[in-house]
C-alpha atoms as a PDB file:
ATOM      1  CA  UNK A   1      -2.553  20.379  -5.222  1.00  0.00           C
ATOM      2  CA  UNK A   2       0.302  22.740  -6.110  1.00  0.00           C
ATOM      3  CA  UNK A   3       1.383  24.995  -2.901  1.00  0.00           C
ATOM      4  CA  UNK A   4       1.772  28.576  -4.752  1.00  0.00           C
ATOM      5  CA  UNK A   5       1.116  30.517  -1.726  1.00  0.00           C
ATOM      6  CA  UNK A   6       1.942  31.111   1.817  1.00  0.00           C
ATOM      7  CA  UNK A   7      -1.727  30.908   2.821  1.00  0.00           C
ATOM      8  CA  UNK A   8      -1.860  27.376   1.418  1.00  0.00           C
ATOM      9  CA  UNK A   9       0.662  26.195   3.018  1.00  0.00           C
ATOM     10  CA  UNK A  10      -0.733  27.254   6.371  1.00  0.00           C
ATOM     11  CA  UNK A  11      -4.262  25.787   5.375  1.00  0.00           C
ATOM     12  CA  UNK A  12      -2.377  22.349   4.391  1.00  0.00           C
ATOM     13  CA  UNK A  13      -0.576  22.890   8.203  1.00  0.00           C
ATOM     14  CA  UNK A  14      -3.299  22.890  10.036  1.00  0.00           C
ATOM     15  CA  UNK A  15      -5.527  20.395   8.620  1.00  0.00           C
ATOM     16  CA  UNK A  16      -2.857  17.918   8.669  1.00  0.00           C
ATOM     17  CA  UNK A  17      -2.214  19.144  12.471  1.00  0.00           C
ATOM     18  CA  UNK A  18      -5.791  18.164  13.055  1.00  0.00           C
ATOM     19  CA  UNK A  19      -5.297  14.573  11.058  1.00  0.00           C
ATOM     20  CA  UNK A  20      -1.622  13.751  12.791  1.00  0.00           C
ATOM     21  CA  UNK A  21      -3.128  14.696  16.381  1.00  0.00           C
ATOM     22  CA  UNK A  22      -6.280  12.584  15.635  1.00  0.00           C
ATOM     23  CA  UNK A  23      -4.664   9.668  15.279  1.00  0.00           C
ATOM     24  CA  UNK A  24      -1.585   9.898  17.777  1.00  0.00           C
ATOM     25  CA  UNK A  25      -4.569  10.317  20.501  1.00  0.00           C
ATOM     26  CA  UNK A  26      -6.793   7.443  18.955  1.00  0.00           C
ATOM     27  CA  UNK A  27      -3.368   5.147  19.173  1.00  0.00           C
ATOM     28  CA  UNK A  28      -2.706   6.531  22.876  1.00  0.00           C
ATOM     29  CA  UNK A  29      -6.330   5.530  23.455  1.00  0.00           C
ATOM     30  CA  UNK A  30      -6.924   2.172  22.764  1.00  0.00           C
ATOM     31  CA  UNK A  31      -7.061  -0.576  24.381  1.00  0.00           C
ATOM     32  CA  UNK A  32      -8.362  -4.662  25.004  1.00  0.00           C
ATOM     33  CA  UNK A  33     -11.772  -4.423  25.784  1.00  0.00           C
ATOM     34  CA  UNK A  34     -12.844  -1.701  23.768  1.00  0.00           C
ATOM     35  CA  UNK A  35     -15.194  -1.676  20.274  1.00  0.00           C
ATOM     36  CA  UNK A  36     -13.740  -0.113  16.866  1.00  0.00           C
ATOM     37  CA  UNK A  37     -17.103   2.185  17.862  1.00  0.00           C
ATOM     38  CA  UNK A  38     -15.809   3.835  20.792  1.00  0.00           C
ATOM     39  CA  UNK A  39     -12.325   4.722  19.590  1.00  0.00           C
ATOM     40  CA  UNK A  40     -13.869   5.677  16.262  1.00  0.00           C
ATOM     41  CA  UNK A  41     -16.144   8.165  18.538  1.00  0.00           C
ATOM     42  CA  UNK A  42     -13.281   9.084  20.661  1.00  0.00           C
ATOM     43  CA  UNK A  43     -11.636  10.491  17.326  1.00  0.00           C
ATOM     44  CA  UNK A  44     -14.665  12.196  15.964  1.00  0.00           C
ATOM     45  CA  UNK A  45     -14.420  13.872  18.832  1.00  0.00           C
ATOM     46  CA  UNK A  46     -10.988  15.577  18.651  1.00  0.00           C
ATOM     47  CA  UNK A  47     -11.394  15.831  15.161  1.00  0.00           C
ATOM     48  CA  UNK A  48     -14.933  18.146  16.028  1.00  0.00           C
ATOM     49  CA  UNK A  49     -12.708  19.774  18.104  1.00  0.00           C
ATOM     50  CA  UNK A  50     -10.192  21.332  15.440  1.00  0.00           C
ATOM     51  CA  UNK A  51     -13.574  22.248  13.094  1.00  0.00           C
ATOM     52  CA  UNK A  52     -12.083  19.431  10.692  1.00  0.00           C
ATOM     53  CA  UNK A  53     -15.213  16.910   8.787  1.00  0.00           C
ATOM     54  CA  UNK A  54     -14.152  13.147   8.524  1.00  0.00           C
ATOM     55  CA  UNK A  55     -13.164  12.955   4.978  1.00  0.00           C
ATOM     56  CA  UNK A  56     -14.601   9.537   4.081  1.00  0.00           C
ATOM     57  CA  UNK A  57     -17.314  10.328   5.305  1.00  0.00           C
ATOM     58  CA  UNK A  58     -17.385  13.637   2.912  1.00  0.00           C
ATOM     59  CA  UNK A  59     -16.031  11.623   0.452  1.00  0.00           C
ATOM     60  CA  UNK A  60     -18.249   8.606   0.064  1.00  0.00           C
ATOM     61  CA  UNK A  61     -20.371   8.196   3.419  1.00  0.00           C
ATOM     62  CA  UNK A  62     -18.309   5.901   4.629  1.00  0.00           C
ATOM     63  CA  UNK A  63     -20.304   4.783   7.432  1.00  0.00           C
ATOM     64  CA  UNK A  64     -17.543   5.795  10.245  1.00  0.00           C
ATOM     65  CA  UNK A  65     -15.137   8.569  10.923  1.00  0.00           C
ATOM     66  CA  UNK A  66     -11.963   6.747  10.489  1.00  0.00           C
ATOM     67  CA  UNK A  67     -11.593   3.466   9.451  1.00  0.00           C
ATOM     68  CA  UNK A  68     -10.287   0.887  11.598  1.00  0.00           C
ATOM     69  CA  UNK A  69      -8.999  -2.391  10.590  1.00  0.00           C
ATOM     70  CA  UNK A  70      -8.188  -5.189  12.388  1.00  0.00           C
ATOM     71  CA  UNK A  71      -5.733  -8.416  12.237  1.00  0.00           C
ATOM     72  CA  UNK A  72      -6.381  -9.879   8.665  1.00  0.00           C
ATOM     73  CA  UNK A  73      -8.350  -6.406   7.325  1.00  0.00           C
ATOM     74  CA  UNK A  74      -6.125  -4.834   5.594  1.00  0.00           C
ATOM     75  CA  UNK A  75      -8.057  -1.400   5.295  1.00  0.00           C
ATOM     76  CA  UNK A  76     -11.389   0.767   5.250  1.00  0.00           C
ATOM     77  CA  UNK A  77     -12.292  -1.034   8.552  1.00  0.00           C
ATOM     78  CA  UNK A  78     -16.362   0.019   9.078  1.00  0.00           C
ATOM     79  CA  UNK A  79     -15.735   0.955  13.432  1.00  0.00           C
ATOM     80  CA  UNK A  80     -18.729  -1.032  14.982  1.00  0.00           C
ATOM     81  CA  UNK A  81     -20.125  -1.718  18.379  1.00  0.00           C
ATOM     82  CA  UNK A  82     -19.550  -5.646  17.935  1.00  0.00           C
ATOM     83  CA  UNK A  83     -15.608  -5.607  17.842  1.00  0.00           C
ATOM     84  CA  UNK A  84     -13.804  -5.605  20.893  1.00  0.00           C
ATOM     85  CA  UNK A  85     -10.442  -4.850  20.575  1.00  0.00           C
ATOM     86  CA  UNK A  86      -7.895  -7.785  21.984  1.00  0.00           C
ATOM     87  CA  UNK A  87      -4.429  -8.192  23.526  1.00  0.00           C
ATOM     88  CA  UNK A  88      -1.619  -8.019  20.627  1.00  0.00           C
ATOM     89  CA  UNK A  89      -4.471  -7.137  17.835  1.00  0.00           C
ATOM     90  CA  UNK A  90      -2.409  -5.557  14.768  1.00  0.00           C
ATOM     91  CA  UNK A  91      -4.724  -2.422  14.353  1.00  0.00           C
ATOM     92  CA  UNK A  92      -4.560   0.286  11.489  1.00  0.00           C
ATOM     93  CA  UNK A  93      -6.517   3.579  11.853  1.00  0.00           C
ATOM     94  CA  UNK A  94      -6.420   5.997   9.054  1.00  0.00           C
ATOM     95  CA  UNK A  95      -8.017   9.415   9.361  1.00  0.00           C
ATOM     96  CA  UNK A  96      -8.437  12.489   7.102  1.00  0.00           C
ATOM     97  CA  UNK A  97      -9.653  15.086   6.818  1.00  0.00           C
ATOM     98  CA  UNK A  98     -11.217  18.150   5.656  1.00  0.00           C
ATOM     99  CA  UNK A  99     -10.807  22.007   7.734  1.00  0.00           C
ATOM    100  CA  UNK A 100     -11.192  25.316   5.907  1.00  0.00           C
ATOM    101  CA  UNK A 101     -11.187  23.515   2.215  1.00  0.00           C
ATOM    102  CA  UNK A 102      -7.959  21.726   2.947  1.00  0.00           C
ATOM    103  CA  UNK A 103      -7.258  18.027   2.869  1.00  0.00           C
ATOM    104  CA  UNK A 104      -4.875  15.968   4.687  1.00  0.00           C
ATOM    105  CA  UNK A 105      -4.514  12.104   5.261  1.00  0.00           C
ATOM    106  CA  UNK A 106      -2.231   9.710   7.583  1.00  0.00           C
ATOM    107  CA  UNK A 107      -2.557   6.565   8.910  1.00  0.00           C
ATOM    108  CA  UNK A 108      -0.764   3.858  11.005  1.00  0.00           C
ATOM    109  CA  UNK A 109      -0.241   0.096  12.063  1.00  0.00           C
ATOM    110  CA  UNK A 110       0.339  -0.677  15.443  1.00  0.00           C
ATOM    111  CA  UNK A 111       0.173  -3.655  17.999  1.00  0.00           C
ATOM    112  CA  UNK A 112      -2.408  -3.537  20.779  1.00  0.00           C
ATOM    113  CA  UNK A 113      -0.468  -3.728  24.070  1.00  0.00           C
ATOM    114  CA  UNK A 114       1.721  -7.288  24.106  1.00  0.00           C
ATOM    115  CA  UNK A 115       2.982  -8.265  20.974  1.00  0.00           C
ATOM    116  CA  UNK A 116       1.904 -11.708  21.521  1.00  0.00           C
ATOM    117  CA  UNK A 117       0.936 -13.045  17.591  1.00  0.00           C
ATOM    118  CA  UNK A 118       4.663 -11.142  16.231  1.00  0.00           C
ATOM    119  CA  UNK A 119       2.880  -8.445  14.764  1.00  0.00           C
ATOM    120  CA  UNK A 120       5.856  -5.669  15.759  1.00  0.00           C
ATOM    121  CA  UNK A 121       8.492  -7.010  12.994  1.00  0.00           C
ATOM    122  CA  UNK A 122       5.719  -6.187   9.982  1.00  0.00           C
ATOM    123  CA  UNK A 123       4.828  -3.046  11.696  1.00  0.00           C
ATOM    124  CA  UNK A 124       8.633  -1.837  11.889  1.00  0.00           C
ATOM    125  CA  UNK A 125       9.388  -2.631   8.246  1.00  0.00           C
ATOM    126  CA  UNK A 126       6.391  -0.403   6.860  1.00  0.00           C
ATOM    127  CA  UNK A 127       7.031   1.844   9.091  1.00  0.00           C
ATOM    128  CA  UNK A 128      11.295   2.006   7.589  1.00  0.00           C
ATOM    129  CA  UNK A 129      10.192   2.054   4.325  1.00  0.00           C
ATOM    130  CA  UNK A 130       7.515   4.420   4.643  1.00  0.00           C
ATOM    131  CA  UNK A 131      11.019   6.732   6.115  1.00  0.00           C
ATOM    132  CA  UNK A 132      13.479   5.510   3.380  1.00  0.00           C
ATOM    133  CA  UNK A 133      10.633   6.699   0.417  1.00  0.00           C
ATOM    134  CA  UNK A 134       9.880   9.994   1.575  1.00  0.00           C
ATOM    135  CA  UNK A 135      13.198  10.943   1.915  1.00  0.00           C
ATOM    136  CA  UNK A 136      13.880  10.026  -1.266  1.00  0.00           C
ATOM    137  CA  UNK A 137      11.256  12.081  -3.044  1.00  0.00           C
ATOM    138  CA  UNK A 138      12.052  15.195  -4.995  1.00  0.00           C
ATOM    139  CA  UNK A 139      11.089  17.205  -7.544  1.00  0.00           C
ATOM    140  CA  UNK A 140      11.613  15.666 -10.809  1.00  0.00           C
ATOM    141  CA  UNK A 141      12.290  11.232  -9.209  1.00  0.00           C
ATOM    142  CA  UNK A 142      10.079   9.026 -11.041  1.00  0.00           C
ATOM    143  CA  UNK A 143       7.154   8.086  -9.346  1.00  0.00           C
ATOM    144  CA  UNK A 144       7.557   4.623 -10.043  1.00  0.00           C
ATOM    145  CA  UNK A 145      11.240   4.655  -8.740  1.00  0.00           C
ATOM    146  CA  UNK A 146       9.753   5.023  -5.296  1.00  0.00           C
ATOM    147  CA  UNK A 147       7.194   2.475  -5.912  1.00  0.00           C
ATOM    148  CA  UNK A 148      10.185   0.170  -6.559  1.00  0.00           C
ATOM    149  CA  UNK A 149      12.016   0.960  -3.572  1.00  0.00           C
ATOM    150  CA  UNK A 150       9.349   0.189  -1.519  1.00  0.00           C
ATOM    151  CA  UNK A 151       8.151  -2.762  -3.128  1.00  0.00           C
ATOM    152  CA  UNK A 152      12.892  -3.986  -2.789  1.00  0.00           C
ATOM    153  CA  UNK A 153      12.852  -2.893   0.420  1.00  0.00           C
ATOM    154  CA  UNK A 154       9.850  -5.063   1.527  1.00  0.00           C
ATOM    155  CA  UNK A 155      11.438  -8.187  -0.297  1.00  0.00           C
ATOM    156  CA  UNK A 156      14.597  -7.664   1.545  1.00  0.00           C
ATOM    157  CA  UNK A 157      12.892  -8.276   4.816  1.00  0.00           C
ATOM    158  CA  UNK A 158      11.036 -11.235   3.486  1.00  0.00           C
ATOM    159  CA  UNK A 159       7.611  -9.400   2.480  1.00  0.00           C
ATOM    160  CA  UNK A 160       5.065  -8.386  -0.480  1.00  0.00           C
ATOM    161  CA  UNK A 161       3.323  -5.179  -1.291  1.00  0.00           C
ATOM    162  CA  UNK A 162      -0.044  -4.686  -1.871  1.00  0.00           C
ATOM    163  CA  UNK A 163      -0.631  -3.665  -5.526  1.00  0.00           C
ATOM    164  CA  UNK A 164      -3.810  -2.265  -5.976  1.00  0.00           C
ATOM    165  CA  UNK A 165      -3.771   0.463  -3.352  1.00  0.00           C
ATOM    166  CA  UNK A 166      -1.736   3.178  -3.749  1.00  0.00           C
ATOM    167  CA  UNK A 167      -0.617   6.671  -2.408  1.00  0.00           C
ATOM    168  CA  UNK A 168      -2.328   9.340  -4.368  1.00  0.00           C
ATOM    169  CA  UNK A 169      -2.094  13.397  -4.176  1.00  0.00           C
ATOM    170  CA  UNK A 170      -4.336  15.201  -2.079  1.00  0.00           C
ATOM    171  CA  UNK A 171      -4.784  19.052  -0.727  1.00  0.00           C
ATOM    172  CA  UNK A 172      -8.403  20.695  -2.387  1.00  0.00           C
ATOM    173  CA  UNK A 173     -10.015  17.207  -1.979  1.00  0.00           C
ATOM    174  CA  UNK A 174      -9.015  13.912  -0.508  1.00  0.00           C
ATOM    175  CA  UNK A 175      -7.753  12.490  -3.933  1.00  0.00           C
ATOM    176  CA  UNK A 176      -6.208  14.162  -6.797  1.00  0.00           C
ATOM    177  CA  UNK A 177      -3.666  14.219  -8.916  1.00  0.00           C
ATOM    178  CA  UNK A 178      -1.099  11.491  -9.332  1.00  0.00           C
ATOM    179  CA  UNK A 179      -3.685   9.657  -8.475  1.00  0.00           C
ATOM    180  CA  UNK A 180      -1.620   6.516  -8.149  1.00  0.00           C
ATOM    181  CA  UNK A 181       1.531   6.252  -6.042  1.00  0.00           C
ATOM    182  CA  UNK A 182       2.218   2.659  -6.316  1.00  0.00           C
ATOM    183  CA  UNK A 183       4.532   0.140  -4.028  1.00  0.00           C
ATOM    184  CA  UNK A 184       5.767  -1.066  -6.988  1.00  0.00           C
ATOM    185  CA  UNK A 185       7.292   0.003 -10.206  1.00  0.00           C
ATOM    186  CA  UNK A 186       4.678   0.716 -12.218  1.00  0.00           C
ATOM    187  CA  UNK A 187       6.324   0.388 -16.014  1.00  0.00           C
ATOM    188  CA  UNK A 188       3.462   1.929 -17.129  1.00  0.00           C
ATOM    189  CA  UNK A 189       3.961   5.176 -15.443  1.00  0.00           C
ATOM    190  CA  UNK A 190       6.140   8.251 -16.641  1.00  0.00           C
ATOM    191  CA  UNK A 191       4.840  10.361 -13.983  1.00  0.00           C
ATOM    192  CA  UNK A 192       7.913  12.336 -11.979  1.00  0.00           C
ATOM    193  CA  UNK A 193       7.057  14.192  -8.638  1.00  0.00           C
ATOM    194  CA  UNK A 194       6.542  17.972  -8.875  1.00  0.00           C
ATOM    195  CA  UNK A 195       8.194  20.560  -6.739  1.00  0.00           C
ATOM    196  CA  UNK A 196       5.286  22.102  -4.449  1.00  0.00           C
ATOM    197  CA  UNK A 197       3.371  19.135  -4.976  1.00  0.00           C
ATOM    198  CA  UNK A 198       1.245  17.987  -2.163  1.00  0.00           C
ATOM    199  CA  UNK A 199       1.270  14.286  -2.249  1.00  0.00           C
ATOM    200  CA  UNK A 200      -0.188  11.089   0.765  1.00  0.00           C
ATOM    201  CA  UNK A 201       2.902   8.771   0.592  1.00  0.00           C
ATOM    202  CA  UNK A 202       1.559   5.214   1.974  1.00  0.00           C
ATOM    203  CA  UNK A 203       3.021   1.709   2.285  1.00  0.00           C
ATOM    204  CA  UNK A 204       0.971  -1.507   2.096  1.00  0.00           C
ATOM    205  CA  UNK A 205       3.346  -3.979   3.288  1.00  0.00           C
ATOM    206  CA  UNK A 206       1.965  -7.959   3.506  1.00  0.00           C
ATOM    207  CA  UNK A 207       2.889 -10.896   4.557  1.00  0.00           C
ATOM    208  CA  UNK A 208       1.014 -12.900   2.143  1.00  0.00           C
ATOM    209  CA  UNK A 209      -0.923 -11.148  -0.172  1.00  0.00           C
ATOM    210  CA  UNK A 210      -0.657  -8.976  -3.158  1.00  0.00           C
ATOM    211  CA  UNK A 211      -3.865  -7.614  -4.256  1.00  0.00           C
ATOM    212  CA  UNK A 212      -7.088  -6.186  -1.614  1.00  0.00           C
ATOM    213  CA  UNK A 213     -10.664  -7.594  -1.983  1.00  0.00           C
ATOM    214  CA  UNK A 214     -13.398  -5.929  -1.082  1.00  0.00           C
ATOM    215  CA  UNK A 215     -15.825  -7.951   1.698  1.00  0.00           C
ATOM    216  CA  UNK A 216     -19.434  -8.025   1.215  1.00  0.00           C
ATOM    217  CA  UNK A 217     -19.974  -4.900   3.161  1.00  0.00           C
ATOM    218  CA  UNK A 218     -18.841  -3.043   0.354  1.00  0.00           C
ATOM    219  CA  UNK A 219     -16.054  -1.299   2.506  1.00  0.00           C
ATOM    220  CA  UNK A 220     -13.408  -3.881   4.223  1.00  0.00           C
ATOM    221  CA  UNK A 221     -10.649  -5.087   2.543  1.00  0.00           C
ATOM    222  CA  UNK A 222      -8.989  -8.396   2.857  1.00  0.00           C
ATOM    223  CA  UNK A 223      -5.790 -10.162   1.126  1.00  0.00           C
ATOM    224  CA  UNK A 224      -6.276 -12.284  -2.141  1.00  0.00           C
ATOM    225  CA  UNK A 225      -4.397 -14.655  -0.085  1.00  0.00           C
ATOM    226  CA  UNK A 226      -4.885 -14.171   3.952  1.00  0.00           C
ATOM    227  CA  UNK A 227      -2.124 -12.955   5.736  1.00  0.00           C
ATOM    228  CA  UNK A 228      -1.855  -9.661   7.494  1.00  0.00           C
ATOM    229  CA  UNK A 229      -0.588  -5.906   6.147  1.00  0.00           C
ATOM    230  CA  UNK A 230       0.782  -2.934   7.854  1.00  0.00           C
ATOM    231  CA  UNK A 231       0.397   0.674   6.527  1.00  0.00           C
ATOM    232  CA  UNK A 232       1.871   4.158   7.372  1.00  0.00           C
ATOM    233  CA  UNK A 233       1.163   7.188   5.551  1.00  0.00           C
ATOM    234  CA  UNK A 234       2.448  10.618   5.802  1.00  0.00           C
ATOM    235  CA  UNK A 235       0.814  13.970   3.487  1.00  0.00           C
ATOM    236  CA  UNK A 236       3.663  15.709   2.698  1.00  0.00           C
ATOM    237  CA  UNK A 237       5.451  18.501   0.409  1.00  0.00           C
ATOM    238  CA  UNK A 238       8.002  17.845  -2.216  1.00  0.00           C
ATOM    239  CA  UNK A 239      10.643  19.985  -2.452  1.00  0.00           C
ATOM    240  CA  UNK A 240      14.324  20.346  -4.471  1.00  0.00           C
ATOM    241  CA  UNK A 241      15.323  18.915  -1.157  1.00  0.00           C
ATOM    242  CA  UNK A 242      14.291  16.823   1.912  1.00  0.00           C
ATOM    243  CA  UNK A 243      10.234  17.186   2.220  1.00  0.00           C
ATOM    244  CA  UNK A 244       8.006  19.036   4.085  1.00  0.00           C
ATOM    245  CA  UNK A 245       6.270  16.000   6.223  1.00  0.00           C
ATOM    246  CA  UNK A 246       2.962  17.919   7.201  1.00  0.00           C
ATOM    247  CA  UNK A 247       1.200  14.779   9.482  1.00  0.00           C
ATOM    248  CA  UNK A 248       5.000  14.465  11.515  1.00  0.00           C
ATOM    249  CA  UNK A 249       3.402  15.229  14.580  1.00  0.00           C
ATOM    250  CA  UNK A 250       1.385  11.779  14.270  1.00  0.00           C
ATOM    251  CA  UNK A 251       4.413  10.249  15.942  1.00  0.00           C
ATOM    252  CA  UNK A 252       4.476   7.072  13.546  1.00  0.00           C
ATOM    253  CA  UNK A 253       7.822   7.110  13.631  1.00  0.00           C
ATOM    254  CA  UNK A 254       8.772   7.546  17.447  1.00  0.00           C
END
């Protein structure tokens, strides 16, 4: 969506309020010992809380809140009763939302407790190049200049990006238009960022892989070749200047 209005802002504000405190609380939460279940429960709750609906669930009855991916799933993550969480898992929850016909969307890797497998150095580099892309975004960059800053800045450090997920806009429904905001540079895409657009800005950084398959359950994804992937994502607002970073209070970045 386009912000034209003050009121739209201040819908965008507070659903992405209800997203960034969602998952800095389902982070805070978790720990060894516990299923995907219970801290997918734990941020239903909070989520019920602000009068915001799980948006995958909206979406596509995804058959969870927030999805919650573990070690070598890369994302959509079904939460179940059968996976405990463990010492130095690498764990990504994404949530978002719907609340008063707004949309917002964030999501975060992290390292349960010990960083016992060397998770932490993955983590970190999404998490630097998710902060180097969004404050390079403006009205009128190329899309897929960003997509190839990410995808340099992730070779510097010795990784991949994933190529078949993307950011995408978002703000009257979960996905709109540009509907692909690649970690690459996408040759075949002229698209420039608007002023007033509001856009979900996410890295898929890899160790191994470059494209996500789809497991049998119709929802998790996995690498094309193993290996493990971090992802941050921020909704935000692009400006002439630096952007308006609605899900900042998610604390991805602290």
């Amino acid at each position: 969506m386009s912000i034209t209005k003050e009121a739209e802002l201040t819908g965008m504000k507070k659903a992405s309020e209800a997203v960034a405190c969602t998952l800095r609380e389902m982070r805070n939460y978790a720990q060894p010992g516990m299923t995907t279940k219970q801290l997918d429960n734990y941020g239903a709750k909070i989520l019920m809380d602000f009068g915001a609906r799980s948006a995958p669930r909206l979406t596509y009855g995804f058959p969870g809140c927030t999805c919650i991916s573990v070690n070598n799933e890369f994302c959509h993550g079904i939460p179940s009763d059968k996976k405990l969480l463990k010492e130095g898992d690498l764990v990504n929850i994404d949530v978002s939302a719907e609340l008063d016909g707004f949309w917002s969307d964030n999501g975060g890797s992290f390292v349960l407790g010990e960083d016992i497998h060397r998770h932490q150095k993955l983590v970190d580099a999404s998490k630097q190049i998710l902060h180097k892309a969004i404050h390079n975004i403006k009205g009128g960059v190329r899309i897929s200049d960003i997509g190839h800053l990410m995808e340099t800045e992730a070779r510097k450090r010795g990784y991949r990006v994933i190529k078949n997920l993307t950011g995408h806009g978002i703000g009257r429904s979960l996905h709109e238009e540009p509907g692909d905001i690649a970690n690459y540079r996408d040759r075949f895409n002229p698209e420039r960022f608007k002023k007033n657009a509001v856009v979900a800005i996410e890295t898929f950084i890899s160790t191994a892989s470059t494209y996500a398959e789809t497991l049998n359950d119709g929802w998790t994804m996995i690498g094309n070749k193993g290996g493990f992937m971090a992802q941050h994502e921020h909704t935000i607002v692009v400006t002439d200047g630096e952007p308006v970073i609605l899900t900042a209070m998610n604390g991805i970045w602290n």
